[in-house]
Structures are given as C-alpha cells and as structure tokens.
PDB file of N, CA and C in Angstrom:
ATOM      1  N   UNK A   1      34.402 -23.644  16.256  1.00  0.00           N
ATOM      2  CA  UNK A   1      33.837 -24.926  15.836  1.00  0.00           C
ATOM      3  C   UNK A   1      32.806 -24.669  14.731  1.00  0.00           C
ATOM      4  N   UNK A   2      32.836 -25.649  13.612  1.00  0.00           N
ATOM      5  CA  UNK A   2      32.039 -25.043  12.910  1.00  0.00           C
ATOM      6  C   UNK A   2      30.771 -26.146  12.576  1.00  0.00           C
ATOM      7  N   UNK A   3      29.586 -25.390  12.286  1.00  0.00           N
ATOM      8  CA  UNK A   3      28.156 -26.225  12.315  1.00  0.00           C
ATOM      9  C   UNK A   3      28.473 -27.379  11.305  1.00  0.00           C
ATOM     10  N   UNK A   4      27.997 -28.904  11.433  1.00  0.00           N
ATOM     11  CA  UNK A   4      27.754 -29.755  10.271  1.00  0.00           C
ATOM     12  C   UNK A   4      26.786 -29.697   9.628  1.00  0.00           C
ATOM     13  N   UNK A   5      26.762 -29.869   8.244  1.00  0.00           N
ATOM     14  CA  UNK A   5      25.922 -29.800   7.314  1.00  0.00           C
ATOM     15  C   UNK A   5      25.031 -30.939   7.344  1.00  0.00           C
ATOM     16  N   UNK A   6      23.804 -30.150   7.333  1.00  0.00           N
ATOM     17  CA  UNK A   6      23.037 -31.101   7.888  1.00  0.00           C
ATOM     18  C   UNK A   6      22.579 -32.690   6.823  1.00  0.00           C
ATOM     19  N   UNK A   7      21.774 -33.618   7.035  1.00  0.00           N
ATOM     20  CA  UNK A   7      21.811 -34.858   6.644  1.00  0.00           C
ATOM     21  C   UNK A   7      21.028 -34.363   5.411  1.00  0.00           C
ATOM     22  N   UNK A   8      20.124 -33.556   5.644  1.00  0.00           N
ATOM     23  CA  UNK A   8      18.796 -33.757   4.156  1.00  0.00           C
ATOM     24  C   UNK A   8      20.435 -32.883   3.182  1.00  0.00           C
ATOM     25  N   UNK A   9      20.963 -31.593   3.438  1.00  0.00           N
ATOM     26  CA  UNK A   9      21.726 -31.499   2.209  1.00  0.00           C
ATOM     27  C   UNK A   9      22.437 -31.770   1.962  1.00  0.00           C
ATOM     28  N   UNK A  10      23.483 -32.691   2.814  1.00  0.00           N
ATOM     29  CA  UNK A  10      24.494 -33.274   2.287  1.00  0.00           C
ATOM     30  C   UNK A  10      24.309 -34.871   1.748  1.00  0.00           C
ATOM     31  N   UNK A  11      23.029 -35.014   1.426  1.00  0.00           N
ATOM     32  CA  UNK A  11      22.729 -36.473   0.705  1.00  0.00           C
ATOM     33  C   UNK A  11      22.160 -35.590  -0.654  1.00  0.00           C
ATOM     34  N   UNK A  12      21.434 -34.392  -0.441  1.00  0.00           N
ATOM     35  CA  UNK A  12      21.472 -34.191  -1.778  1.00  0.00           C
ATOM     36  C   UNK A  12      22.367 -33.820  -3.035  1.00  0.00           C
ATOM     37  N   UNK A  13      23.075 -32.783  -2.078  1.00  0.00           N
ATOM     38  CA  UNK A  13      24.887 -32.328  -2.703  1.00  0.00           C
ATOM     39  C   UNK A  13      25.570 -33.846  -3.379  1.00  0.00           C
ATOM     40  N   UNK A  14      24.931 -34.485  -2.466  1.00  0.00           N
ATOM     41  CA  UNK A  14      25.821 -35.862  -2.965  1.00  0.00           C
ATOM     42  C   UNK A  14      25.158 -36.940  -3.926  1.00  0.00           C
ATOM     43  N   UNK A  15      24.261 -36.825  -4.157  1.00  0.00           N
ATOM     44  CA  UNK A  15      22.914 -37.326  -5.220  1.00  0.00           C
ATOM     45  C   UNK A  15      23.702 -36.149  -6.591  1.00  0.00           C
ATOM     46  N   UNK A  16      23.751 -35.141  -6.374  1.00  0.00           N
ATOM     47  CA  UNK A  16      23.759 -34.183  -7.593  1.00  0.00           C
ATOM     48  C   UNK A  16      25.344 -34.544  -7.845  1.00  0.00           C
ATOM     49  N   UNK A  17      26.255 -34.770  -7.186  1.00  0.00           N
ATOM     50  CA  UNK A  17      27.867 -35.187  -7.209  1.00  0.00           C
ATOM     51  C   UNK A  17      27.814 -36.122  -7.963  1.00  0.00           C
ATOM     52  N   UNK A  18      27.054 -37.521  -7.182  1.00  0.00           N
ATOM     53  CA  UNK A  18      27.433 -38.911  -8.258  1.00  0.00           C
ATOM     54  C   UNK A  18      27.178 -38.522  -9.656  1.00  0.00           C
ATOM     55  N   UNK A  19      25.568 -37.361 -10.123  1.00  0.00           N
ATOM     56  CA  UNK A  19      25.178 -37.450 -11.481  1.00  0.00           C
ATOM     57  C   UNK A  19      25.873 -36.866 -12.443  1.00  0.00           C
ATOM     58  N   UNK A  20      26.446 -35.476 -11.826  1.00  0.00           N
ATOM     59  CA  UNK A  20      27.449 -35.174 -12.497  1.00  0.00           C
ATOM     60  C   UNK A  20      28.637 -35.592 -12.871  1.00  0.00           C
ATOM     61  N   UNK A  21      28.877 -36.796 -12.056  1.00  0.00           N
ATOM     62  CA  UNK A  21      30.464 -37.590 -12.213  1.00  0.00           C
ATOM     63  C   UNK A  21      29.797 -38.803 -13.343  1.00  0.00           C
ATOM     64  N   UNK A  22      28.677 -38.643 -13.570  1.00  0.00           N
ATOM     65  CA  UNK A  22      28.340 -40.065 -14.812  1.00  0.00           C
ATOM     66  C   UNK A  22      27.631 -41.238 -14.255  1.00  0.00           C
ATOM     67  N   UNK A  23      27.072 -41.312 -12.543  1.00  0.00           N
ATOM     68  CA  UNK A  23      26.946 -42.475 -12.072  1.00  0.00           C
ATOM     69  C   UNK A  23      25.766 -42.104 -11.571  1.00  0.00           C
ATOM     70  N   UNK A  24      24.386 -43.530 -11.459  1.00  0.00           N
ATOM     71  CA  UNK A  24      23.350 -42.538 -10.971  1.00  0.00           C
ATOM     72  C   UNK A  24      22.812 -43.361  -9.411  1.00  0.00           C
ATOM     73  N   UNK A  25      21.974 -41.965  -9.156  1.00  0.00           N
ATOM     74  CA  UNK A  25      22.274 -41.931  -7.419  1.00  0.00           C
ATOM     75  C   UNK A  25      20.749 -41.743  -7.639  1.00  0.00           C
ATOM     76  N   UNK A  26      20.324 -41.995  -5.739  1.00  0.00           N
ATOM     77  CA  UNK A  26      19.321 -41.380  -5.640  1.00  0.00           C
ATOM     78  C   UNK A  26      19.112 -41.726  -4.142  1.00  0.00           C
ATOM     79  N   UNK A  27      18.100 -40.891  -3.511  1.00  0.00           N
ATOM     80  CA  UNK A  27      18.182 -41.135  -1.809  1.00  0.00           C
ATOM     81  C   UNK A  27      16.973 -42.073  -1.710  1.00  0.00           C
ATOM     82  N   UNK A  28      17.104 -43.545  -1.213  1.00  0.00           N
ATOM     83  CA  UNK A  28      16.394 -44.783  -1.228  1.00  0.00           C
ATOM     84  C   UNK A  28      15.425 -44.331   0.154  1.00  0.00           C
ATOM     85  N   UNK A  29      15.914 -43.720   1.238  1.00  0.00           N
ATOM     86  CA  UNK A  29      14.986 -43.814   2.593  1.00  0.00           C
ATOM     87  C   UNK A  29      15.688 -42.117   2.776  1.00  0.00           C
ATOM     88  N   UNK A  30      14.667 -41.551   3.491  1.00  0.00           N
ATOM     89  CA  UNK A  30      14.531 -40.428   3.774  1.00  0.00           C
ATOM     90  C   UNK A  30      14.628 -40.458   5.511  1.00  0.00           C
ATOM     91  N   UNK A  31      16.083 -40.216   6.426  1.00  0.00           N
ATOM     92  CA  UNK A  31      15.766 -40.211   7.622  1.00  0.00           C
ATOM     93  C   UNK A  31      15.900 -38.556   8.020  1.00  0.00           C
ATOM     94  N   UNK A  32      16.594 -38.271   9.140  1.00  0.00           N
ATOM     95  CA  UNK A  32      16.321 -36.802  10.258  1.00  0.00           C
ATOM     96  C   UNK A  32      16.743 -36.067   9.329  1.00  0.00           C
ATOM     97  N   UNK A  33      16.398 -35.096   8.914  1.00  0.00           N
ATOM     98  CA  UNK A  33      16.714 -34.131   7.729  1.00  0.00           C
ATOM     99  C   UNK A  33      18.220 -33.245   8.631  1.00  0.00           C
ATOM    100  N   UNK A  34      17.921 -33.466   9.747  1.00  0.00           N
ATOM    101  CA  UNK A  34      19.229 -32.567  10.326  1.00  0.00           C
ATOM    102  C   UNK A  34      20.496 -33.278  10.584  1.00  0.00           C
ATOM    103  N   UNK A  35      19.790 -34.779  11.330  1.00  0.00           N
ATOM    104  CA  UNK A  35      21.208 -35.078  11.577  1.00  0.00           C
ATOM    105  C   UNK A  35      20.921 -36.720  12.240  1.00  0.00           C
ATOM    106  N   UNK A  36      20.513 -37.500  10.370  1.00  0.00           N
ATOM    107  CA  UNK A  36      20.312 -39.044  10.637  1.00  0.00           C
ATOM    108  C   UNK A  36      21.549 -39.258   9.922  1.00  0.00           C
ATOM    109  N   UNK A  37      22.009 -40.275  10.326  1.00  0.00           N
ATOM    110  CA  UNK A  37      23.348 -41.190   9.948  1.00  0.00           C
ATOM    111  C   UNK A  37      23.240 -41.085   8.354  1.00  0.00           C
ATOM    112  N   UNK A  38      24.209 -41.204   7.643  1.00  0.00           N
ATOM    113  CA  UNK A  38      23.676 -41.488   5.895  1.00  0.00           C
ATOM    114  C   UNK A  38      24.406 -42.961   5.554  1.00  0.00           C
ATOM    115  N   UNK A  39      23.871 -43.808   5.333  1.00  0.00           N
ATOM    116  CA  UNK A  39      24.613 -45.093   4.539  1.00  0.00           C
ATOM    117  C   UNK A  39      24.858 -45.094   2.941  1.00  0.00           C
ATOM    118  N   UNK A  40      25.230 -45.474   2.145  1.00  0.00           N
ATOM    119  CA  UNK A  40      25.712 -45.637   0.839  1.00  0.00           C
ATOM    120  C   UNK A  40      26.083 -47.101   0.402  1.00  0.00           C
ATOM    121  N   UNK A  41      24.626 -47.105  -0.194  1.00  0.00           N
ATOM    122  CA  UNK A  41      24.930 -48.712  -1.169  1.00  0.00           C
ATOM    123  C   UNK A  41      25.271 -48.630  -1.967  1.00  0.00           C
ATOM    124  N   UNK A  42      26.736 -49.133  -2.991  1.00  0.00           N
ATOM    125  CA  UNK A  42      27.195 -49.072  -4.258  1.00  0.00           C
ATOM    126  C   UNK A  42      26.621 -50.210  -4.858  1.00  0.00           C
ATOM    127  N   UNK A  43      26.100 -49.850  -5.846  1.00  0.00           N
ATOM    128  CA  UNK A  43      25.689 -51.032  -6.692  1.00  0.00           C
ATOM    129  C   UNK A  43      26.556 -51.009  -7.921  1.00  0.00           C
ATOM    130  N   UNK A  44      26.931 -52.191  -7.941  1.00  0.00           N
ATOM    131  CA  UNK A  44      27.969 -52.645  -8.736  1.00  0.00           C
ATOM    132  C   UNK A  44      27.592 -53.125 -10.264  1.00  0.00           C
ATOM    133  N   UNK A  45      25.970 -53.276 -10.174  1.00  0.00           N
ATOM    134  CA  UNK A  45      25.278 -53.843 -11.533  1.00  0.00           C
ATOM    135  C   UNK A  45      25.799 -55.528 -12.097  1.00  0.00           C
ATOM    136  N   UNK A  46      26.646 -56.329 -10.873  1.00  0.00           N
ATOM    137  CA  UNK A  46      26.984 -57.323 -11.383  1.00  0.00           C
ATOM    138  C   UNK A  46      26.272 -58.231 -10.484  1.00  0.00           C
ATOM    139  N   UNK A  47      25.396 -57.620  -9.548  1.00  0.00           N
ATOM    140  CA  UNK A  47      25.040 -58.404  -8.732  1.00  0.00           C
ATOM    141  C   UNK A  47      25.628 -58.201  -6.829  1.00  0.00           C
ATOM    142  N   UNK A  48      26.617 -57.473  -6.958  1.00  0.00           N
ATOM    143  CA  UNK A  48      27.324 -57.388  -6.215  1.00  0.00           C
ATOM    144  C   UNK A  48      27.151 -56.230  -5.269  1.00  0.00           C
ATOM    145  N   UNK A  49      27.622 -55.811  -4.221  1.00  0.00           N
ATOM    146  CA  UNK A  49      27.116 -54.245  -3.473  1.00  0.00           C
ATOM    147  C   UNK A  49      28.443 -54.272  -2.715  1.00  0.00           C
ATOM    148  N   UNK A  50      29.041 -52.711  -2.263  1.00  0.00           N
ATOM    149  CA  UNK A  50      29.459 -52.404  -1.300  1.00  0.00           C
ATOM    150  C   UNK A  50      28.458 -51.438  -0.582  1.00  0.00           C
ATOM    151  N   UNK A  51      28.600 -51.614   1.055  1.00  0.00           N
ATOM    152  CA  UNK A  51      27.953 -50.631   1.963  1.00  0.00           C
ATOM    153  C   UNK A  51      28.857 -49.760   2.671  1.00  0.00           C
ATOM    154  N   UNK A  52      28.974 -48.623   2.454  1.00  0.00           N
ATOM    155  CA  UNK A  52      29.648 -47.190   3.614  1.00  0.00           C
ATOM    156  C   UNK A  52      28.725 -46.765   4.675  1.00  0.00           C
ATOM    157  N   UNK A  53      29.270 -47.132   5.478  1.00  0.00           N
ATOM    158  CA  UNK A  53      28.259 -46.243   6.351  1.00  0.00           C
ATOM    159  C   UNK A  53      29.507 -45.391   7.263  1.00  0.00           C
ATOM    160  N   UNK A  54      28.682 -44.701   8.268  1.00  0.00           N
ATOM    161  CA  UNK A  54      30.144 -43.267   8.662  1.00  0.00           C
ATOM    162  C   UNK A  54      30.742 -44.005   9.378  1.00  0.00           C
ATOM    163  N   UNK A  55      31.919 -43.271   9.247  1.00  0.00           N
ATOM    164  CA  UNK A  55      33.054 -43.463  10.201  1.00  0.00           C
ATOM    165  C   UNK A  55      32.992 -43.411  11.452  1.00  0.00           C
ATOM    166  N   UNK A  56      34.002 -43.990  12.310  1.00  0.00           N
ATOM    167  CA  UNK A  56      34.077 -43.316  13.760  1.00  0.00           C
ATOM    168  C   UNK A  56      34.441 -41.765  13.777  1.00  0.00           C
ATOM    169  N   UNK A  57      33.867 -41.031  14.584  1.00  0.00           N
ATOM    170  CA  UNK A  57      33.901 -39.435  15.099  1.00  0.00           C
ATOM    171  C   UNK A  57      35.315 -38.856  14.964  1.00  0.00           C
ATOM    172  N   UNK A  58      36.010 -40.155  15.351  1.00  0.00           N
ATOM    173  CA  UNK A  58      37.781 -39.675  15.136  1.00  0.00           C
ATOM    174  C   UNK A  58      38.476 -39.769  14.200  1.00  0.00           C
ATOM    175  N   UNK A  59      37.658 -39.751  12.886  1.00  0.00           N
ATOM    176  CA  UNK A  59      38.093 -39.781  11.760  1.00  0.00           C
ATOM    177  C   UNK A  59      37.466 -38.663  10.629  1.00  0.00           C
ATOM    178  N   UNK A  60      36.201 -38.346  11.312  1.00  0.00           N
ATOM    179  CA  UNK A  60      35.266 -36.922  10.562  1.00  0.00           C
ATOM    180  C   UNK A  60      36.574 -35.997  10.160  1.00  0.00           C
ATOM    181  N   UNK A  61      35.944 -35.597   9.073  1.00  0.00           N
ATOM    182  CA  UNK A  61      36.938 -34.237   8.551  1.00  0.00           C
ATOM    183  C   UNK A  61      36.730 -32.791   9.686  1.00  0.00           C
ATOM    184  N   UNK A  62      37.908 -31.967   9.371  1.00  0.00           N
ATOM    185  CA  UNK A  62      38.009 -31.069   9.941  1.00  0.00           C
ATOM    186  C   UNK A  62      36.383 -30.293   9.133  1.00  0.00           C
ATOM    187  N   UNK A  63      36.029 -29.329  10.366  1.00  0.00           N
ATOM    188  CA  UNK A  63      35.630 -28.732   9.383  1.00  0.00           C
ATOM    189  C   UNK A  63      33.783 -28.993   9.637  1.00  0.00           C
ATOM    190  N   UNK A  64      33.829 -29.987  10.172  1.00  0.00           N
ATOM    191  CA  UNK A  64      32.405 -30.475  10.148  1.00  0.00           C
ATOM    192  C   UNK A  64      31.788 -31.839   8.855  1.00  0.00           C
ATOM    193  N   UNK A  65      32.553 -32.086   8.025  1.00  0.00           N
ATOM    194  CA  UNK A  65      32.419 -32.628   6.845  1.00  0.00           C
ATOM    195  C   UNK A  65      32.205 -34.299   7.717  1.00  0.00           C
ATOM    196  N   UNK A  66      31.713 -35.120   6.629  1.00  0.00           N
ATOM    197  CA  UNK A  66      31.258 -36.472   7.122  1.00  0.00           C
ATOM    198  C   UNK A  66      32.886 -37.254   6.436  1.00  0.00           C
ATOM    199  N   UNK A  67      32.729 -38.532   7.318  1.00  0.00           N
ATOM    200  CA  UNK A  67      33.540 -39.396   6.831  1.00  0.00           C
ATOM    201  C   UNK A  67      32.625 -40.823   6.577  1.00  0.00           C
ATOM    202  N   UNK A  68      33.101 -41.507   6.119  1.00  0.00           N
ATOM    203  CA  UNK A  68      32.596 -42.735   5.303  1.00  0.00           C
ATOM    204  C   UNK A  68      33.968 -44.083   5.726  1.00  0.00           C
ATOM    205  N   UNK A  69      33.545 -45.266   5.622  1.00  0.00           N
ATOM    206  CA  UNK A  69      34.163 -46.134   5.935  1.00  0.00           C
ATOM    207  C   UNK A  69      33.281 -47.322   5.119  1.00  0.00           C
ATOM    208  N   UNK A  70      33.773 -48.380   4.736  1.00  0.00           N
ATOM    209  CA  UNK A  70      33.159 -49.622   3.598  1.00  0.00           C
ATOM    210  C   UNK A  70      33.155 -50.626   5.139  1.00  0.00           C
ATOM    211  N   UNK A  71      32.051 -50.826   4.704  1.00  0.00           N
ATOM    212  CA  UNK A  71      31.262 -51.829   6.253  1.00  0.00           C
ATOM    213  C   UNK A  71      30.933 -53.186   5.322  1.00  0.00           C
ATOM    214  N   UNK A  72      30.740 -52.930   4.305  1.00  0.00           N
ATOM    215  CA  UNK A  72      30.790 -54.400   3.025  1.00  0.00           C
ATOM    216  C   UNK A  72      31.292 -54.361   2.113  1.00  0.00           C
ATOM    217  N   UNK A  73      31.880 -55.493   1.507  1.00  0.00           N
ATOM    218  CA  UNK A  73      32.743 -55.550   0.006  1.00  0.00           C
ATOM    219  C   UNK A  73      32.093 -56.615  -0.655  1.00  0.00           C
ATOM    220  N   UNK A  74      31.874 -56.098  -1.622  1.00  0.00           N
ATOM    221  CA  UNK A  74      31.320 -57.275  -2.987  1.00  0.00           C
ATOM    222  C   UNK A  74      29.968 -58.376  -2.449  1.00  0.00           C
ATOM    223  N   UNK A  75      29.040 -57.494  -1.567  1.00  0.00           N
ATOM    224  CA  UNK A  75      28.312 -58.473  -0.524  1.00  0.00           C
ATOM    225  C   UNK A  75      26.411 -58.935  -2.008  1.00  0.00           C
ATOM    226  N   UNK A  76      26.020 -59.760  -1.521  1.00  0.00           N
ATOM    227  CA  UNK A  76      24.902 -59.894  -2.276  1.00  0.00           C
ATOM    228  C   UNK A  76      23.907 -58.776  -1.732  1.00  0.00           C
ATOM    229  N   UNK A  77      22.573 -58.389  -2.324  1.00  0.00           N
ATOM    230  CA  UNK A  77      21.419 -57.699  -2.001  1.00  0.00           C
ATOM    231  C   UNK A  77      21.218 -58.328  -0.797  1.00  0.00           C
ATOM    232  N   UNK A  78      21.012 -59.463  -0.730  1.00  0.00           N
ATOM    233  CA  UNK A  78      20.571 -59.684   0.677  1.00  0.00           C
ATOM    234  C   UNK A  78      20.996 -59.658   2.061  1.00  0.00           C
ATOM    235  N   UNK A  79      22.228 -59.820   1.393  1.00  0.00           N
ATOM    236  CA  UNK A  79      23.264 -59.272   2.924  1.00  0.00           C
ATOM    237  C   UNK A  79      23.132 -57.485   2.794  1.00  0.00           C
ATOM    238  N   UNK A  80      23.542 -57.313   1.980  1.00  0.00           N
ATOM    239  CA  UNK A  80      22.863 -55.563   2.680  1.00  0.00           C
ATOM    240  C   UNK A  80      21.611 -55.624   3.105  1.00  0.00           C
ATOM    241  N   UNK A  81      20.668 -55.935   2.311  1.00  0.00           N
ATOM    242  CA  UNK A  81      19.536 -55.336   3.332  1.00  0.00           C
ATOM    243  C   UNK A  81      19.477 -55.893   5.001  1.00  0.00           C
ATOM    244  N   UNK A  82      19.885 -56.727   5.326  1.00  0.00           N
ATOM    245  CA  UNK A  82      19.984 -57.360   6.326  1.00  0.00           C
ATOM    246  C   UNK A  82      20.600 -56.461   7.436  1.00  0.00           C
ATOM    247  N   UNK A  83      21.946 -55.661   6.609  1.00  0.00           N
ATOM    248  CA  UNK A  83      22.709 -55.293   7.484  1.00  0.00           C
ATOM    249  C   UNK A  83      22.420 -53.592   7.870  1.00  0.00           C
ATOM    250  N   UNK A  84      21.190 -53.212   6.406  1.00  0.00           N
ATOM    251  CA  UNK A  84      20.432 -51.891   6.578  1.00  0.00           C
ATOM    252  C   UNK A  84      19.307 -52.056   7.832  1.00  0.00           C
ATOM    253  N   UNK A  85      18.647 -53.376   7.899  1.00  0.00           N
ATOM    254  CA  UNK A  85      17.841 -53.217   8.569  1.00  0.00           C
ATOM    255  C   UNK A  85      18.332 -53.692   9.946  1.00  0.00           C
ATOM    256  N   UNK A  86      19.218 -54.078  10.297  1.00  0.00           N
ATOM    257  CA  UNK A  86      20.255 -53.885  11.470  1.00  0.00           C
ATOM    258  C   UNK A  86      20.310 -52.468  12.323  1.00  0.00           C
ATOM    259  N   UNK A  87      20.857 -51.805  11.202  1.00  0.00           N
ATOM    260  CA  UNK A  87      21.053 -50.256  11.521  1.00  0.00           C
ATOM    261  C   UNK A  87      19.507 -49.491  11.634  1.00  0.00           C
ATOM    262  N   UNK A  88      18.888 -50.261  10.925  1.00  0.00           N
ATOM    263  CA  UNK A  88      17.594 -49.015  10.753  1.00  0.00           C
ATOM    264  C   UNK A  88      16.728 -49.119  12.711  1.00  0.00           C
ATOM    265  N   UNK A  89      17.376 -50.801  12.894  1.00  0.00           N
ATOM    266  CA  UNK A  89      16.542 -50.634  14.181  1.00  0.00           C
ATOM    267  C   UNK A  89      17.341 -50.064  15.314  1.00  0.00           C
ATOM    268  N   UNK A  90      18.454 -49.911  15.518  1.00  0.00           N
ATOM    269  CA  UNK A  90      19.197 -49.044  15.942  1.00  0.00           C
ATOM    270  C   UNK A  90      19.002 -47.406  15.991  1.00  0.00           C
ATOM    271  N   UNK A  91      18.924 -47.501  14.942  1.00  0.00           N
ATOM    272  CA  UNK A  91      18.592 -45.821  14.609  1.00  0.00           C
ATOM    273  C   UNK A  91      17.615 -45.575  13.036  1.00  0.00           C
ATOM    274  N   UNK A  92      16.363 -45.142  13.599  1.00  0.00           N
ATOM    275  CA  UNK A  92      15.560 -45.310  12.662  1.00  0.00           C
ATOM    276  C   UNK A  92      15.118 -44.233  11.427  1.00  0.00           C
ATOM    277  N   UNK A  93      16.238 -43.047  12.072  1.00  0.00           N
ATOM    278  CA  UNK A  93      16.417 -42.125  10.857  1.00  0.00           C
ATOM    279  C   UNK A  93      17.297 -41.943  10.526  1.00  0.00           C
ATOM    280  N   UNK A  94      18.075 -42.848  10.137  1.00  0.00           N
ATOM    281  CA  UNK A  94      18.908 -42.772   9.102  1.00  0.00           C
ATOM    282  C   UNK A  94      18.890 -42.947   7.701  1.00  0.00           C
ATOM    283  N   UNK A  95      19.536 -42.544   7.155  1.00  0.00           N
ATOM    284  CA  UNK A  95      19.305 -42.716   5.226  1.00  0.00           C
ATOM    285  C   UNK A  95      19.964 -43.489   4.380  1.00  0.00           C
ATOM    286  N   UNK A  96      19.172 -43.663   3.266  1.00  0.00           N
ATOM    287  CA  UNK A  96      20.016 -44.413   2.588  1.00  0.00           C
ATOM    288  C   UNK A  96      20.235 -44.142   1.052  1.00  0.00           C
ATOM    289  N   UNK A  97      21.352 -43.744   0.702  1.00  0.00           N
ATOM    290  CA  UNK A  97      21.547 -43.154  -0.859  1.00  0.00           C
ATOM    291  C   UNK A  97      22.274 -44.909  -1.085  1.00  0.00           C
ATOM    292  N   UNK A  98      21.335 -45.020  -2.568  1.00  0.00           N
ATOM    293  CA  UNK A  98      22.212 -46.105  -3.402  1.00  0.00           C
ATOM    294  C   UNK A  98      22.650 -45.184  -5.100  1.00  0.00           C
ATOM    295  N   UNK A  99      23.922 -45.768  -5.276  1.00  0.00           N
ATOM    296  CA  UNK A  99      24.706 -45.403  -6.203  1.00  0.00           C
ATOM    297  C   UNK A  99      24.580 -46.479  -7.314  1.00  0.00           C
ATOM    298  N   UNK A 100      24.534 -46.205  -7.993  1.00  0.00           N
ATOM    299  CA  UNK A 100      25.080 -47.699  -9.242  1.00  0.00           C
ATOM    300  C   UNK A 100      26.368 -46.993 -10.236  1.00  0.00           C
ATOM    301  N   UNK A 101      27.072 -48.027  -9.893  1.00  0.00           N
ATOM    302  CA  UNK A 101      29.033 -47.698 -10.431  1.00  0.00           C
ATOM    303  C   UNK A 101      29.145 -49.410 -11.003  1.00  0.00           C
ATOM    304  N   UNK A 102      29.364 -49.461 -12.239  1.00  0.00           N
ATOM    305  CA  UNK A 102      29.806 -50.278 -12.494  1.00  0.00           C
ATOM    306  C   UNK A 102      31.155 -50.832 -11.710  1.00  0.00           C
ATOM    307  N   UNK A 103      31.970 -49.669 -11.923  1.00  0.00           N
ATOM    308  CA  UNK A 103      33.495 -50.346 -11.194  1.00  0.00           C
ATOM    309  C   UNK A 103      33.847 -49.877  -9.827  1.00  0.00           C
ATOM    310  N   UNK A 104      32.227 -49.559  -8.933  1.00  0.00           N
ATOM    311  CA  UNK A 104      32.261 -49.864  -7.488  1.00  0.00           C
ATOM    312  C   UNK A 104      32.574 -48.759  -7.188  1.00  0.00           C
ATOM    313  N   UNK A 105      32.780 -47.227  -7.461  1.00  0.00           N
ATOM    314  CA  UNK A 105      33.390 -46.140  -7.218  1.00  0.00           C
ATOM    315  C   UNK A 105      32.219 -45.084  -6.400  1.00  0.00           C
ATOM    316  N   UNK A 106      32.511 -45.108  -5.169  1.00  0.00           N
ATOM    317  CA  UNK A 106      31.237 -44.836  -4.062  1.00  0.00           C
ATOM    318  C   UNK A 106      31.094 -43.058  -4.494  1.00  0.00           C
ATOM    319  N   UNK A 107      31.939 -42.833  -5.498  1.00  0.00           N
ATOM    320  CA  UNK A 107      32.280 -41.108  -5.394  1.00  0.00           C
ATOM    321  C   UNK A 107      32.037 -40.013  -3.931  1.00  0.00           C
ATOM    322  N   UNK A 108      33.148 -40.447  -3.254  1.00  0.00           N
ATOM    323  CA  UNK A 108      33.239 -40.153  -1.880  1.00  0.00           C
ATOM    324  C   UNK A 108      34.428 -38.850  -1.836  1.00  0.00           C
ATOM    325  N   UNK A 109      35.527 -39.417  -2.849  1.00  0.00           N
ATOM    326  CA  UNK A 109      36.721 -38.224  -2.874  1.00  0.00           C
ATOM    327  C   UNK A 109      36.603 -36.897  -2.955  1.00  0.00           C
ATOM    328  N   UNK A 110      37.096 -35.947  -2.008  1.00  0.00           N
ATOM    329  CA  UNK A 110      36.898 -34.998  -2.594  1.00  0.00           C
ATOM    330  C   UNK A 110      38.042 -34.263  -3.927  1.00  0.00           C
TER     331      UNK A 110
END
C-alpha cells in the first residue's frame, strides 16, 4: 500500500501545474497540511465558477493519488461560497485552491 501525498504538497504541485499550463492558481485557505480535503474553484472570469471537491474513496487513483469530482457547474460566487462554507463547517481543515481558466479547464488531467 502506498503512503498519500500529503494535502500541503499536493496543492502546491498543483498551484505550480496550473502556472505552468498558462492558468493562474493559488491556495485561497490553508487547511491540515497532511491530510485536509482540497476543493478547487474554477474561475471562469465570466462571472461564473465550477467547484471540485474529492471524489468518493472508490474512485481515488491507484497508487494513493487524489480524485476530484465537479460538485458545481457554471454556479455564481455566491453559491460557492455558500457551498465552501458548508464544507468548511463539516470539516474545518480543508483547502481551498482557486484557478482562473477562462474556458473552465480545472487542469486536473494527468
């Protein structure tokens, strides 16, 4: 079985991913450096947002790697935050990287 990578570096790996792909990122809330949930707001720059937050467990990559799932499509600012601060009281270290992609592209692929 192999260890998961923990939350503080795989939001940064993934901050340095979006910039190099042309899109800019940055980690909005800072939760458990080892092992808080990570969410992903795409900002669309039209006004618009999608939210990822993880997958169910039965969908994680082999391997230890995270999975992602779109929990919103084309939603306003205010419905995300609504639905961040949902989650945040649930679980209060979790993180939050926002992206800005014009054409919505969460850069998730590997």
């Amino acid at each position: 079985m192999s260890a998961r990578v923990t939350s503080d570096f795989w939001a940064s790996a993934y901050v340095r991913r979006c910039q190099i792909e042309g899109a800019y990122a940055l980690v909005r809330k800072r939760g458990s450096a080892e092992a808080g949930a990570i969410f992903i707001v795409v900002d669309r720059l039209d006004g618009t947002n999608d939210l990822y937050g993880p997958a169910p467990q039965s969908e994680a990559e082999e391997g230890g790697g995270r999975a992602f799932e779109r929990t919103l499509e084309a939603a306003d600012g205010l419905t995300v935050e609504e639905r961040l601060k949902r989650e945040a009281r649930f679980d209060p270290d979790l993180w939050i990287v926002v992206v800005e992609d014009r054409a919505g592209d969460p850069h998730l692929s590997v």
